[in-house]
PDB file of N, CA and C in Angstrom:
ATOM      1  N   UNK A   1     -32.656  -9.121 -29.494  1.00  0.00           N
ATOM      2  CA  UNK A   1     -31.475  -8.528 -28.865  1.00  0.00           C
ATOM      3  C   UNK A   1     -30.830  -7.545 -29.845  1.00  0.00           C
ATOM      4  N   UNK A   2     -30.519  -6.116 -29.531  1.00  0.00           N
ATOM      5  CA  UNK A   2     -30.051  -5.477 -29.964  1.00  0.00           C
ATOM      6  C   UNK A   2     -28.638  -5.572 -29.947  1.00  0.00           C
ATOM      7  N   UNK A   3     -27.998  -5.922 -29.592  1.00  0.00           N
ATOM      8  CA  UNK A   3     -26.351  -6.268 -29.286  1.00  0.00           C
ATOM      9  C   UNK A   3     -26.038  -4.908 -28.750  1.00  0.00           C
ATOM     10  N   UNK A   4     -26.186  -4.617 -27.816  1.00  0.00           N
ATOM     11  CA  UNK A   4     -25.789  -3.622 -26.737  1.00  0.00           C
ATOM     12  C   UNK A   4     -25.085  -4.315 -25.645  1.00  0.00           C
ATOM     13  N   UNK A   5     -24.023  -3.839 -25.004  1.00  0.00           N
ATOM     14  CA  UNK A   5     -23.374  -4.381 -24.335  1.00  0.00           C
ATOM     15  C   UNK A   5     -23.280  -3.412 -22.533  1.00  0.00           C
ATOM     16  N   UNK A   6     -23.048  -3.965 -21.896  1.00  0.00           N
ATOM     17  CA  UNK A   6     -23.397  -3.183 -21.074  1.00  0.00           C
ATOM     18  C   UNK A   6     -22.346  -2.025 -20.936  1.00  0.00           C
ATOM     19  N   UNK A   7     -21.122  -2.094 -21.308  1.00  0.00           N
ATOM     20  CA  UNK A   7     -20.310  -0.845 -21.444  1.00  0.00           C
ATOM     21  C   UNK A   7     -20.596   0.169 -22.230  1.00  0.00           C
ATOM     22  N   UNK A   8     -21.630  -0.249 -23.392  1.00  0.00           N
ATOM     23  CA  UNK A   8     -21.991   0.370 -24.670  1.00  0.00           C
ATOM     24  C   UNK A   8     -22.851   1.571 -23.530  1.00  0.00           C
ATOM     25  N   UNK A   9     -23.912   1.212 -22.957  1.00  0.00           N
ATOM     26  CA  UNK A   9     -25.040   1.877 -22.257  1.00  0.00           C
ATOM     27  C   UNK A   9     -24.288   2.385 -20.697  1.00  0.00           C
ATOM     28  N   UNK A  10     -23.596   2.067 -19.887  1.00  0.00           N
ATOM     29  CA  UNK A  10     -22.979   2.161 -18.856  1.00  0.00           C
ATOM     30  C   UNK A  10     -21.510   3.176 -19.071  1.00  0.00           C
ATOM     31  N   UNK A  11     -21.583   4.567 -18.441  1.00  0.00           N
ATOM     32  CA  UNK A  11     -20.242   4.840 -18.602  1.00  0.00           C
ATOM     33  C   UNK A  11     -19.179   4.064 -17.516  1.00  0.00           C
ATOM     34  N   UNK A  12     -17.793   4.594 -18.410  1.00  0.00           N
ATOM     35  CA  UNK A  12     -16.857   3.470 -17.307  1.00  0.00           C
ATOM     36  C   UNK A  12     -17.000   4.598 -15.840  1.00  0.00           C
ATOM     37  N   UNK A  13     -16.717   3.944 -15.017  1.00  0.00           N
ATOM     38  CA  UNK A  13     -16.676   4.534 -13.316  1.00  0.00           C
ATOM     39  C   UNK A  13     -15.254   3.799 -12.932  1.00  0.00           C
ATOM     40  N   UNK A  14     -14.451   4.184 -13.915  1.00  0.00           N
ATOM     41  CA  UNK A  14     -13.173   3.415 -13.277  1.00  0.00           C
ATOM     42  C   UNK A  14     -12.317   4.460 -13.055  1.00  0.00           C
ATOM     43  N   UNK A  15     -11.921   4.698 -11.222  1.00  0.00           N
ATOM     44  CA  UNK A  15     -11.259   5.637 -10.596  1.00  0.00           C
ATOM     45  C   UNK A  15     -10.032   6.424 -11.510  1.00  0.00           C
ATOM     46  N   UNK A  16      -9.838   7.250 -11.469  1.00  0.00           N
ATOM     47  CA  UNK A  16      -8.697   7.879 -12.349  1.00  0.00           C
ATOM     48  C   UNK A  16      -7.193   7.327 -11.939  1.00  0.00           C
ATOM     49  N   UNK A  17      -7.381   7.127 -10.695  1.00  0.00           N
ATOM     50  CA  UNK A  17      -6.100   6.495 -10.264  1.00  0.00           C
ATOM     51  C   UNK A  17      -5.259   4.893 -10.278  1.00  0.00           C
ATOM     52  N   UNK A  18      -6.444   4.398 -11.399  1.00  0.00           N
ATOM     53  CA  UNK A  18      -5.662   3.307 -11.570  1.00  0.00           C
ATOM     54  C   UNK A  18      -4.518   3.247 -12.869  1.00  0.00           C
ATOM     55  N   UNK A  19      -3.591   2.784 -12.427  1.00  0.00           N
ATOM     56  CA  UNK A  19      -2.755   2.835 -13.981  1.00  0.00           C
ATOM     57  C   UNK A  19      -1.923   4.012 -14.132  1.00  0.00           C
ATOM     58  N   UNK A  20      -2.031   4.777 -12.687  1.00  0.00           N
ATOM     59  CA  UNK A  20      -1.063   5.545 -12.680  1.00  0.00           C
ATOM     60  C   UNK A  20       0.735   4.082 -12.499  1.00  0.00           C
ATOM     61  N   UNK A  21       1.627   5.512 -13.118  1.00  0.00           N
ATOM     62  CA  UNK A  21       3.116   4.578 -12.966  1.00  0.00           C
ATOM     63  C   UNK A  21       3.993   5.789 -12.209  1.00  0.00           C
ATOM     64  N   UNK A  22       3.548   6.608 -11.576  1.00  0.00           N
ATOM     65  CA  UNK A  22       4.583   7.649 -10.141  1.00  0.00           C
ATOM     66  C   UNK A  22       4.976   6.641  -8.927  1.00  0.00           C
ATOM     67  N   UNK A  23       5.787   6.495  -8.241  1.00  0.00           N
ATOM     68  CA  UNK A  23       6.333   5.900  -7.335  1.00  0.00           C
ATOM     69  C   UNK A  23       7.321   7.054  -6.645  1.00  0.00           C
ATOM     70  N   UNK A  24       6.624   7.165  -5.542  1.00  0.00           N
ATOM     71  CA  UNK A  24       7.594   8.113  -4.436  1.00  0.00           C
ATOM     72  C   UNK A  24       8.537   6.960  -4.214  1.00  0.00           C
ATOM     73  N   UNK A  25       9.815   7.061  -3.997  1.00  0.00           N
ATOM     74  CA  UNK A  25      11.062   6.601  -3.662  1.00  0.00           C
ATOM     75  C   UNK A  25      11.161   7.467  -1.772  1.00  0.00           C
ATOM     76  N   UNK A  26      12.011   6.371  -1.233  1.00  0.00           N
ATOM     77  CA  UNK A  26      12.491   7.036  -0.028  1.00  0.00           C
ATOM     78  C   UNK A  26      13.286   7.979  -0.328  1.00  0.00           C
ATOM     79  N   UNK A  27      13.543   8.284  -1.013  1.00  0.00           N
ATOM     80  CA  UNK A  27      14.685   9.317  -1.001  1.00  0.00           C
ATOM     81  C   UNK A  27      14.003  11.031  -1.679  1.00  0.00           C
ATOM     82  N   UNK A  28      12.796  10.313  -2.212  1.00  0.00           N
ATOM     83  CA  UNK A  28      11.391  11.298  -2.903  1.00  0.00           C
ATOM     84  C   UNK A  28      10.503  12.017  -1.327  1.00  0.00           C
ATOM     85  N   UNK A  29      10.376  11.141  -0.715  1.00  0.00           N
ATOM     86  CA  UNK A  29      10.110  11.454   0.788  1.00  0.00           C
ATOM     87  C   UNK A  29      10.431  12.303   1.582  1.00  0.00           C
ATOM     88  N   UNK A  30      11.858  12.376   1.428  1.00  0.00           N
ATOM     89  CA  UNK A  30      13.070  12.747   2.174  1.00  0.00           C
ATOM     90  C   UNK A  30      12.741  14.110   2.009  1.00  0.00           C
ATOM     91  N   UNK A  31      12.815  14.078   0.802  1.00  0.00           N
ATOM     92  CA  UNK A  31      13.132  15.505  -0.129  1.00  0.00           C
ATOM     93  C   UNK A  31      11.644  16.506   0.167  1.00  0.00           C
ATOM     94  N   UNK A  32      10.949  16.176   0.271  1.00  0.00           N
ATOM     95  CA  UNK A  32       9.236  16.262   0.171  1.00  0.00           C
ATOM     96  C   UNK A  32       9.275  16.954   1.826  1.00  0.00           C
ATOM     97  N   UNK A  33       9.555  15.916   2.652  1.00  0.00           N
ATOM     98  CA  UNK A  33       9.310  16.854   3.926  1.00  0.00           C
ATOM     99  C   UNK A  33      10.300  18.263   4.066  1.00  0.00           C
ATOM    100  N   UNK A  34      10.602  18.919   3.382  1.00  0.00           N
ATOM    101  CA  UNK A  34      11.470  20.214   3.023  1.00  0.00           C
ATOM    102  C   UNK A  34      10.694  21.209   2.813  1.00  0.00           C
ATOM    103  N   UNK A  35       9.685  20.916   2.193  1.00  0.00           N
ATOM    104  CA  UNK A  35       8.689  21.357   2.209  1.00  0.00           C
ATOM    105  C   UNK A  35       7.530  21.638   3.050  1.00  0.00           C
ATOM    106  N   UNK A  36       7.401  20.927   3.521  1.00  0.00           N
ATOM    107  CA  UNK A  36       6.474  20.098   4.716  1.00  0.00           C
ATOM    108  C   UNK A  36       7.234  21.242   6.068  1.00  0.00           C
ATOM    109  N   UNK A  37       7.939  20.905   6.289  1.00  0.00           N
ATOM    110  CA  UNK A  37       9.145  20.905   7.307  1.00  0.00           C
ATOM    111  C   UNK A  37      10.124  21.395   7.352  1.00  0.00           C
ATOM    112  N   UNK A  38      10.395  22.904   6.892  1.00  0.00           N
ATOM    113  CA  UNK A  38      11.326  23.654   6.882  1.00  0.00           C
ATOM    114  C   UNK A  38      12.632  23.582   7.178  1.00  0.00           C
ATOM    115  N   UNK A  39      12.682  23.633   8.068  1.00  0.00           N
ATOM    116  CA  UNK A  39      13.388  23.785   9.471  1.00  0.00           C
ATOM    117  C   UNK A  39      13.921  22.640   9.681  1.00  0.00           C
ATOM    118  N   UNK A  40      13.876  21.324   9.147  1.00  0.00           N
ATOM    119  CA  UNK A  40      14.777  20.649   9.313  1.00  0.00           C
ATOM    120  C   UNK A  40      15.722  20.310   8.115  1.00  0.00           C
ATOM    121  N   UNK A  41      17.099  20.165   9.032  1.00  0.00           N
ATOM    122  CA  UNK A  41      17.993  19.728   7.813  1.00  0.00           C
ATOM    123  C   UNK A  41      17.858  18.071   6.986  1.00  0.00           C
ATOM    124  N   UNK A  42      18.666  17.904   6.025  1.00  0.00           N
ATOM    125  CA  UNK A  42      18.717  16.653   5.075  1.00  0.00           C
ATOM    126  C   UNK A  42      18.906  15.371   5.580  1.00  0.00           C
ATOM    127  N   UNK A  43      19.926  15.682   6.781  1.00  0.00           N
ATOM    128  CA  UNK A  43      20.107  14.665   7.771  1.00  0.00           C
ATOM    129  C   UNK A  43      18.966  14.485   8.623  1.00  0.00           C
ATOM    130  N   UNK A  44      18.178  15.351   8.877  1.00  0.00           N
ATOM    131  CA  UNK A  44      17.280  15.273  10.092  1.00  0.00           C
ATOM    132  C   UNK A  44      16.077  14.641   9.869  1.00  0.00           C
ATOM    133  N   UNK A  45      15.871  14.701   8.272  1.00  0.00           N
ATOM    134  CA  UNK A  45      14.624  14.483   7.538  1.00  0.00           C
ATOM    135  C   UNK A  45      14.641  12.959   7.470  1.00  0.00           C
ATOM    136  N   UNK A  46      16.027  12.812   7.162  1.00  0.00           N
ATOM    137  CA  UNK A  46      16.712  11.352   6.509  1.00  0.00           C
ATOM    138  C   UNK A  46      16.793  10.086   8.311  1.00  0.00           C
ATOM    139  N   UNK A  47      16.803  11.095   9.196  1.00  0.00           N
ATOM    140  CA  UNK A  47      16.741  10.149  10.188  1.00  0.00           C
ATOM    141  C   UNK A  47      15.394   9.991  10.969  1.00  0.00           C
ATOM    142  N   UNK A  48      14.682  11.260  10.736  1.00  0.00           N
ATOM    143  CA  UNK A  48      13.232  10.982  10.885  1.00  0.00           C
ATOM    144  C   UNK A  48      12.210  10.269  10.258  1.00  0.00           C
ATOM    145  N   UNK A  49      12.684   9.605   8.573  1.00  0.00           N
ATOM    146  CA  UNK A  49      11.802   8.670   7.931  1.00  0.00           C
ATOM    147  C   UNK A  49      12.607   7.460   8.544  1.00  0.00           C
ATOM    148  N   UNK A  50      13.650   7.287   8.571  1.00  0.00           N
ATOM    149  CA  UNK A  50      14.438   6.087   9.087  1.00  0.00           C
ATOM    150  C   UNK A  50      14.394   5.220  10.184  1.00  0.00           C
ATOM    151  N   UNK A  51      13.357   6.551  11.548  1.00  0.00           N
ATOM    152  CA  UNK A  51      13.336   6.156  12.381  1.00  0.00           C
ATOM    153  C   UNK A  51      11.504   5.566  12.456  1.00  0.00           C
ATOM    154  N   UNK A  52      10.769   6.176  11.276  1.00  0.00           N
ATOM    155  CA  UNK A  52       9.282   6.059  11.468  1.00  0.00           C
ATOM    156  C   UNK A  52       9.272   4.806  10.670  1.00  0.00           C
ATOM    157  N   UNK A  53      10.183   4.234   9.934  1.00  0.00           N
ATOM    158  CA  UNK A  53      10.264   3.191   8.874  1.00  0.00           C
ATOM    159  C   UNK A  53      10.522   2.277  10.096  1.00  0.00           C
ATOM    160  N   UNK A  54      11.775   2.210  10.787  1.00  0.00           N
ATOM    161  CA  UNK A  54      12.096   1.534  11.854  1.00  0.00           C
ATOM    162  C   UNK A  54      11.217   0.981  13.017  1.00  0.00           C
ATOM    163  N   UNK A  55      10.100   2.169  13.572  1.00  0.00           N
ATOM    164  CA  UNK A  55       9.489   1.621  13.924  1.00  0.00           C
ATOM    165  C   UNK A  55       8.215   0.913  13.713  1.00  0.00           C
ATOM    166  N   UNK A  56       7.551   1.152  11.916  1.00  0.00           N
ATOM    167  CA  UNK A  56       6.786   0.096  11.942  1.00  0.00           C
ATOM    168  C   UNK A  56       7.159  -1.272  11.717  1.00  0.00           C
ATOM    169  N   UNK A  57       8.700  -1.518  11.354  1.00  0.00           N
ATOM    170  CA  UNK A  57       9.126  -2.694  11.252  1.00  0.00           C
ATOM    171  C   UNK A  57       9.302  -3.423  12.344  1.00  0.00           C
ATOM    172  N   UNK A  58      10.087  -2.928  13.307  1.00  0.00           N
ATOM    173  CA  UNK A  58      10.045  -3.314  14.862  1.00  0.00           C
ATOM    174  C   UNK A  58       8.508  -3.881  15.365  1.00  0.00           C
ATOM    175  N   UNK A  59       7.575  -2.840  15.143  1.00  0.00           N
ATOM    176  CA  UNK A  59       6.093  -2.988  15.768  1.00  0.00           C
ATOM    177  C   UNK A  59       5.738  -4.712  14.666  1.00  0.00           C
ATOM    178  N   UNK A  60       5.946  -4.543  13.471  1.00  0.00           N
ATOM    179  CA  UNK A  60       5.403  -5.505  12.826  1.00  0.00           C
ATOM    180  C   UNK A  60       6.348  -7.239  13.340  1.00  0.00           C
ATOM    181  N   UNK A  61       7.722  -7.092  13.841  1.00  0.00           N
ATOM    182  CA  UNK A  61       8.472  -8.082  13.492  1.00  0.00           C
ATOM    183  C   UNK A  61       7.716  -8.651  15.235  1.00  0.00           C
ATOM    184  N   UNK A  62       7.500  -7.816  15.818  1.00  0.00           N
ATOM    185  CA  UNK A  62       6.922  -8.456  16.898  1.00  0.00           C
ATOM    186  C   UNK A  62       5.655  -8.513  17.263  1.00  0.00           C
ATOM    187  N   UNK A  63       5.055  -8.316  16.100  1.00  0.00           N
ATOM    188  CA  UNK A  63       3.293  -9.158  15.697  1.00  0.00           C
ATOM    189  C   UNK A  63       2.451  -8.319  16.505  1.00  0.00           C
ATOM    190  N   UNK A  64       2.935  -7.159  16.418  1.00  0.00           N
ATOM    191  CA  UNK A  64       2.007  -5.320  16.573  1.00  0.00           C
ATOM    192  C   UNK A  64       1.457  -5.168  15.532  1.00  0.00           C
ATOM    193  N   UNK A  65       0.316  -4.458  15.937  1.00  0.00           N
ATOM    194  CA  UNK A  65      -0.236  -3.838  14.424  1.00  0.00           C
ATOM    195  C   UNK A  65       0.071  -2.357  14.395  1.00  0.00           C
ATOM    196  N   UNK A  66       0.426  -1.698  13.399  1.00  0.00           N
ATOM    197  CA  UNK A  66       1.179  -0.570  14.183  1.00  0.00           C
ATOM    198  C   UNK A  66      -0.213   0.879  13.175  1.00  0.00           C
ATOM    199  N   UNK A  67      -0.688   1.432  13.554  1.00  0.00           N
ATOM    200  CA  UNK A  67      -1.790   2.447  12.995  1.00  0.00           C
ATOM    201  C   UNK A  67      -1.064   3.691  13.173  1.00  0.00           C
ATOM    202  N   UNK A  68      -1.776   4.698  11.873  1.00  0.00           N
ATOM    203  CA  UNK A  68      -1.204   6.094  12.080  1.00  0.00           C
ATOM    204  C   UNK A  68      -2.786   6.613  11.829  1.00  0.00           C
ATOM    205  N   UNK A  69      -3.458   6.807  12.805  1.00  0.00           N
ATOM    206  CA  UNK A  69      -5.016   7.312  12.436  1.00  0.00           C
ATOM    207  C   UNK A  69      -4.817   8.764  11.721  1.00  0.00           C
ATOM    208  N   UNK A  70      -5.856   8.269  10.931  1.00  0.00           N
ATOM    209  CA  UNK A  70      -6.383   8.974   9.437  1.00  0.00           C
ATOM    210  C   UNK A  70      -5.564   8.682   8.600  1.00  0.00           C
ATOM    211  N   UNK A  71      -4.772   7.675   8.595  1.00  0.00           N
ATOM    212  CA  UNK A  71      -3.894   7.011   7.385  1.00  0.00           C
ATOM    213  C   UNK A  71      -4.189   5.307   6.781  1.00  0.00           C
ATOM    214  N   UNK A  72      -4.060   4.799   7.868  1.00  0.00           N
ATOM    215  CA  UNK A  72      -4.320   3.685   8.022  1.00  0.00           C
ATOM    216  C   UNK A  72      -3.432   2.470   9.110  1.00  0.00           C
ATOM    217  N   UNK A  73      -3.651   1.814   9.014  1.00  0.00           N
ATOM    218  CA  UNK A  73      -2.846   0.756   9.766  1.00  0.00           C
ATOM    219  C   UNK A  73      -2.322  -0.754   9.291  1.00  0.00           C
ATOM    220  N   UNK A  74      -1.015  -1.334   9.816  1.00  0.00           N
ATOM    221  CA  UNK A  74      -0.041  -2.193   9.070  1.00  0.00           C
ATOM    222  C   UNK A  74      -0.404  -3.437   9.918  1.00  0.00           C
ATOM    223  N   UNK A  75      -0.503  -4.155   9.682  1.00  0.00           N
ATOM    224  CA  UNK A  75      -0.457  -5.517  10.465  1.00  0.00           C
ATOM    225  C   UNK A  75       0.608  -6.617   9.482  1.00  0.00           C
ATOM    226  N   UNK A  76       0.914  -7.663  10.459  1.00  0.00           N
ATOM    227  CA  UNK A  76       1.619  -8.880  10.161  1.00  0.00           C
ATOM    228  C   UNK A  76       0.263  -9.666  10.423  1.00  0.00           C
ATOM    229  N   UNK A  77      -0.005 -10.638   9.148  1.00  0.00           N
ATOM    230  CA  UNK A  77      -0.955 -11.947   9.234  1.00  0.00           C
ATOM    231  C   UNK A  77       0.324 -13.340   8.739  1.00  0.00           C
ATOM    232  N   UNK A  78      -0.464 -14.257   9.575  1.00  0.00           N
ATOM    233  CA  UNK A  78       0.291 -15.787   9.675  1.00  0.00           C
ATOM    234  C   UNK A  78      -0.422 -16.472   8.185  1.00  0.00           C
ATOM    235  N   UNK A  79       0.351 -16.841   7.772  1.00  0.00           N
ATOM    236  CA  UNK A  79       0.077 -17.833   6.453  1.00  0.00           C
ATOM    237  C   UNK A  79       0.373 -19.581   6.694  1.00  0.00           C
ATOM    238  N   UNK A  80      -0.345 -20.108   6.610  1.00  0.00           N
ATOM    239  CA  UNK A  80      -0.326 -21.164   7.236  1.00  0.00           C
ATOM    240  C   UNK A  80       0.122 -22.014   6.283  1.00  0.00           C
ATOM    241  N   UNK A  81       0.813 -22.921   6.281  1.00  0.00           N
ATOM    242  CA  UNK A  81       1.202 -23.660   5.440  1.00  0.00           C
ATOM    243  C   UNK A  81       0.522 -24.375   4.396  1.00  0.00           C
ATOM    244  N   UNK A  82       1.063 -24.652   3.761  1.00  0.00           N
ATOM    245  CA  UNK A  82       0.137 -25.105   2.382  1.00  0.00           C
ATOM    246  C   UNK A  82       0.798 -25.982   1.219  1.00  0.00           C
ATOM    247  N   UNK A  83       0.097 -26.533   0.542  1.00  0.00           N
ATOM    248  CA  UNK A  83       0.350 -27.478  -0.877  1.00  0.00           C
ATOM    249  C   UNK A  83       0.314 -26.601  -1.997  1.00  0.00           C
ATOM    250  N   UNK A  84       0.940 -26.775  -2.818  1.00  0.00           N
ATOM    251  CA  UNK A  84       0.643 -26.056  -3.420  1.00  0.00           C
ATOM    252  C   UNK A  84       1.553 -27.043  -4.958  1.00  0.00           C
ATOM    253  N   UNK A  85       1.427 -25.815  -6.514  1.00  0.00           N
ATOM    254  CA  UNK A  85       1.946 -26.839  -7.298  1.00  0.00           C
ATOM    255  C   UNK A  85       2.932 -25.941  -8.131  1.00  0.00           C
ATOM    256  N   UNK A  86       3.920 -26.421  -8.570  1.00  0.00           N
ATOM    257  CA  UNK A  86       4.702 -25.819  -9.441  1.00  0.00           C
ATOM    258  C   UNK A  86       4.029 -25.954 -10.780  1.00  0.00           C
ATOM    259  N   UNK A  87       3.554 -23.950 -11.472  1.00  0.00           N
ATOM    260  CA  UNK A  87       3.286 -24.000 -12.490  1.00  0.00           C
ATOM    261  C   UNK A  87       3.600 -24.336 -13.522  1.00  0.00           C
ATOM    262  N   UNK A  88       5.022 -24.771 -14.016  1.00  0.00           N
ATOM    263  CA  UNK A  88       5.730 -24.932 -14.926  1.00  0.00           C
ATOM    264  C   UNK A  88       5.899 -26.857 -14.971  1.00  0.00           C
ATOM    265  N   UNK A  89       6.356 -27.354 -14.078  1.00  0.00           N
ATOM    266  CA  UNK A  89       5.972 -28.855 -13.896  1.00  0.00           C
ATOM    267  C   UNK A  89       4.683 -29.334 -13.686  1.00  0.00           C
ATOM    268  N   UNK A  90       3.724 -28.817 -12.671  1.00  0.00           N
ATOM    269  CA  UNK A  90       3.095 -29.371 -12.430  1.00  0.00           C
ATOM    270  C   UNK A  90       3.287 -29.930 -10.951  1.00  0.00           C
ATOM    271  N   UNK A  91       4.311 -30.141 -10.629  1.00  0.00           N
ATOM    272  CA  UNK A  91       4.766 -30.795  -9.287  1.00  0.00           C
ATOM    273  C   UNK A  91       4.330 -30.298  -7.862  1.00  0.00           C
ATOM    274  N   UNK A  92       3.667 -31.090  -7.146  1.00  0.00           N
ATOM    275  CA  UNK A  92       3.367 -30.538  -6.059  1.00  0.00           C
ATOM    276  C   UNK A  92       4.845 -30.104  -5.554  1.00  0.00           C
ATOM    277  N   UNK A  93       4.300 -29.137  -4.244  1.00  0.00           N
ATOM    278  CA  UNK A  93       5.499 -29.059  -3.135  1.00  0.00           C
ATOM    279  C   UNK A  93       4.672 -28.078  -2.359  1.00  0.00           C
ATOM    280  N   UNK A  94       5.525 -28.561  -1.435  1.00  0.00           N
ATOM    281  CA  UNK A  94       5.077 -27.546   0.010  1.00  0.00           C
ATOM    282  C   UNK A  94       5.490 -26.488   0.336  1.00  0.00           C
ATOM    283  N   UNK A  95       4.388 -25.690   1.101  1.00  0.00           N
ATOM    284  CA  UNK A  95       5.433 -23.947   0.936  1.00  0.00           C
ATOM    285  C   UNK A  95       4.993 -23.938   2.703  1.00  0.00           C
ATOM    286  N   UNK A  96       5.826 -23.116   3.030  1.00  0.00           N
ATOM    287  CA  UNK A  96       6.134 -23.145   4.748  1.00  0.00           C
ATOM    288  C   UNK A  96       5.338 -21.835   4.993  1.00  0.00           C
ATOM    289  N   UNK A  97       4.774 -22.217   6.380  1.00  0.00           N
ATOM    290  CA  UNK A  97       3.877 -21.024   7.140  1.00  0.00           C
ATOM    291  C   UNK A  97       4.795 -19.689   7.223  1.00  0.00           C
ATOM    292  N   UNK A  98       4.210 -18.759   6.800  1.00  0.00           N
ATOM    293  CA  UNK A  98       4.648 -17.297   6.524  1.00  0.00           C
ATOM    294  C   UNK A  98       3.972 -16.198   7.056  1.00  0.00           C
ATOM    295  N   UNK A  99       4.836 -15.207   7.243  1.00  0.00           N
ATOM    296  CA  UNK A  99       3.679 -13.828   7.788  1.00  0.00           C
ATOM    297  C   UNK A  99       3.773 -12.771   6.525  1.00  0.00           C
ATOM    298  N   UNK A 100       2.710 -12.127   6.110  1.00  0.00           N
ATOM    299  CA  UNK A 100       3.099 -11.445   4.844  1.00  0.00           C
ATOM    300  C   UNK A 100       2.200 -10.009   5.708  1.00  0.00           C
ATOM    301  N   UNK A 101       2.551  -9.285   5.416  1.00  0.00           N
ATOM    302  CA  UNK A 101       1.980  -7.523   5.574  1.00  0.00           C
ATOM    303  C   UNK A 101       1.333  -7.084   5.053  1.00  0.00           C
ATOM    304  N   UNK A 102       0.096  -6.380   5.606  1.00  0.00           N
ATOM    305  CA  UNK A 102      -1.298  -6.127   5.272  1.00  0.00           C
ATOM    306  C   UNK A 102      -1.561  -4.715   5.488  1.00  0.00           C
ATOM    307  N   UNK A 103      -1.735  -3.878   4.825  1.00  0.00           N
ATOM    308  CA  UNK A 103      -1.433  -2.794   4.830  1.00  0.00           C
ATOM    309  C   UNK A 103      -3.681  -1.721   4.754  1.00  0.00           C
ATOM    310  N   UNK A 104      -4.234  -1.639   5.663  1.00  0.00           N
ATOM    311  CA  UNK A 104      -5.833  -1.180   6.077  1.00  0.00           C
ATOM    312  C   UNK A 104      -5.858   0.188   5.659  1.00  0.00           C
ATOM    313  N   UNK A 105      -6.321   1.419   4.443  1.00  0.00           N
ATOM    314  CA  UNK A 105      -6.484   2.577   4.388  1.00  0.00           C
ATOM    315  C   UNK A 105      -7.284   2.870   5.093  1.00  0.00           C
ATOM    316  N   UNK A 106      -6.903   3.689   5.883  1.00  0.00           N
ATOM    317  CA  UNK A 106      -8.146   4.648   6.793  1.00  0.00           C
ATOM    318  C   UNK A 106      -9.367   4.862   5.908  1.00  0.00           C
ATOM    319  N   UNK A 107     -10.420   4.993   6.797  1.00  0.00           N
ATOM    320  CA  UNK A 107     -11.804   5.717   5.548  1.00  0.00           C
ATOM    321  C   UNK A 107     -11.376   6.881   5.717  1.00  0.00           C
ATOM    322  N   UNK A 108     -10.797   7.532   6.631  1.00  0.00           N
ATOM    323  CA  UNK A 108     -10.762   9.172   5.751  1.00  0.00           C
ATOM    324  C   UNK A 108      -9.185   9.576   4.509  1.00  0.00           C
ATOM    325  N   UNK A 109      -8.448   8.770   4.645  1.00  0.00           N
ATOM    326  CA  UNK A 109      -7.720   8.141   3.296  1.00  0.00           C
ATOM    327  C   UNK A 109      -8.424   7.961   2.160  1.00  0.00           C
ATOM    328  N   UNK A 110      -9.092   6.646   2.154  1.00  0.00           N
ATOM    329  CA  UNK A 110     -10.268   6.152   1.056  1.00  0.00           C
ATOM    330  C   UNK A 110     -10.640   7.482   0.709  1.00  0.00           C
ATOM    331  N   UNK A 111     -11.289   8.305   1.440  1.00  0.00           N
ATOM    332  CA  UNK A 111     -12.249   9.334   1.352  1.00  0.00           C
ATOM    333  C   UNK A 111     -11.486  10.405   0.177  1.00  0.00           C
ATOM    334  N   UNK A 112     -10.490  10.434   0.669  1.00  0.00           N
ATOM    335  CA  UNK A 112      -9.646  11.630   0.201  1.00  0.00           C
ATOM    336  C   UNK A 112      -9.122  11.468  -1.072  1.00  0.00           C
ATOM    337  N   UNK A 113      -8.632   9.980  -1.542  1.00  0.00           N
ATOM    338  CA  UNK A 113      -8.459   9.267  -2.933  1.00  0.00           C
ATOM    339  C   UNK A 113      -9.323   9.160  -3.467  1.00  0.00           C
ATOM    340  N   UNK A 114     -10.360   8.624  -3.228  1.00  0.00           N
ATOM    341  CA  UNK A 114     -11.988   8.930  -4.073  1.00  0.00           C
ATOM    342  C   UNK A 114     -12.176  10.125  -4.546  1.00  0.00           C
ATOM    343  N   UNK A 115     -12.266  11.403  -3.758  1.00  0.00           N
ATOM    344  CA  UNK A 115     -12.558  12.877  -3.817  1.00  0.00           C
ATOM    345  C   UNK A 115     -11.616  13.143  -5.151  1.00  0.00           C
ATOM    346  N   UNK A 116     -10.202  12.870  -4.402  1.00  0.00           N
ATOM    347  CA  UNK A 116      -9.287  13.274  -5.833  1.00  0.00           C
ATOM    348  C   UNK A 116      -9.546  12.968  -7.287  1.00  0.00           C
ATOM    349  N   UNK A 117      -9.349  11.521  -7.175  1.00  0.00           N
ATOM    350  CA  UNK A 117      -9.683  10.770  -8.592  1.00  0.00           C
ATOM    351  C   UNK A 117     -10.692  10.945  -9.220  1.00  0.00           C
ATOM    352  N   UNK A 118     -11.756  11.500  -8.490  1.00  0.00           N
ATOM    353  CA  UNK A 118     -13.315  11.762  -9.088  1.00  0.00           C
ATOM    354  C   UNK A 118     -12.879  13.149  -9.622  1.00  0.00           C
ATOM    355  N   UNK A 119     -12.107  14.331  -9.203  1.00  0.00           N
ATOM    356  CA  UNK A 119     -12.169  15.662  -9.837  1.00  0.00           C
ATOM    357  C   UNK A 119     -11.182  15.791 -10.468  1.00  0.00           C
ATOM    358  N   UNK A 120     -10.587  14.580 -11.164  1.00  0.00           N
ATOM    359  CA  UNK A 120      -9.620  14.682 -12.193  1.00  0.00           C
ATOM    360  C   UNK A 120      -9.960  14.454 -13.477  1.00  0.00           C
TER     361      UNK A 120
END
């Protein structure tokens, strides 16, 4: 054995986009469709994310899956109850059935983040 490791012989293939730390803010959004979207005012922008926010929450709180094709689509999944243990004691306890949000990238999303991160 030569002590070669497989990273030694293998370059890394690890997407450029991990380990980014940018975070669009709603209010980064807002500002962004100004661009996008001329023609509308600050208020108009501000009630048009408010109202697209609104309705995937609505769609989700009543167990819709709500899709924006070529983006992806949001679903609510049921979490079923469970045992579970407190890391710090040790102590069992029970945690109650939950719905947590699942968020599906479109493949032409995928597609488009791949493309990027590869020509960076």
């Amino acid at each position: 054995m030569i002590g070669l490791r497989a990273r030694d012989i293998v370059p890394s293939t690890t997407p450029s986009c991990w380990g980014k730390d940018k975070v669009m803010t709603r209010s980064e959004l807002i500002d962004a469709l100004a661009t996008k979207v001329p023609g509308l005012t600050q208020k108009d922008r501000q009630r048009a994310v408010e109202a697209i926010f609104g309705q995937i929450s609505t769609a989700l709180e009543n167990g819709d899956r709500f899709e924006l094709r070529g983006f992806g689509s949001f679903e609510a999944k049921p979490l079923g109850a469970r045992r579970a243990r407190n890391p710090r004691t040790g102590e069992p306890l029970e945690v109650e059935a939950k719905c947590h949000v699942r968020f599906k990238a479109s493949k032409l999303l995928l597609e488009k983040i791949n493309t990027r991160s590869s020509e960076r």
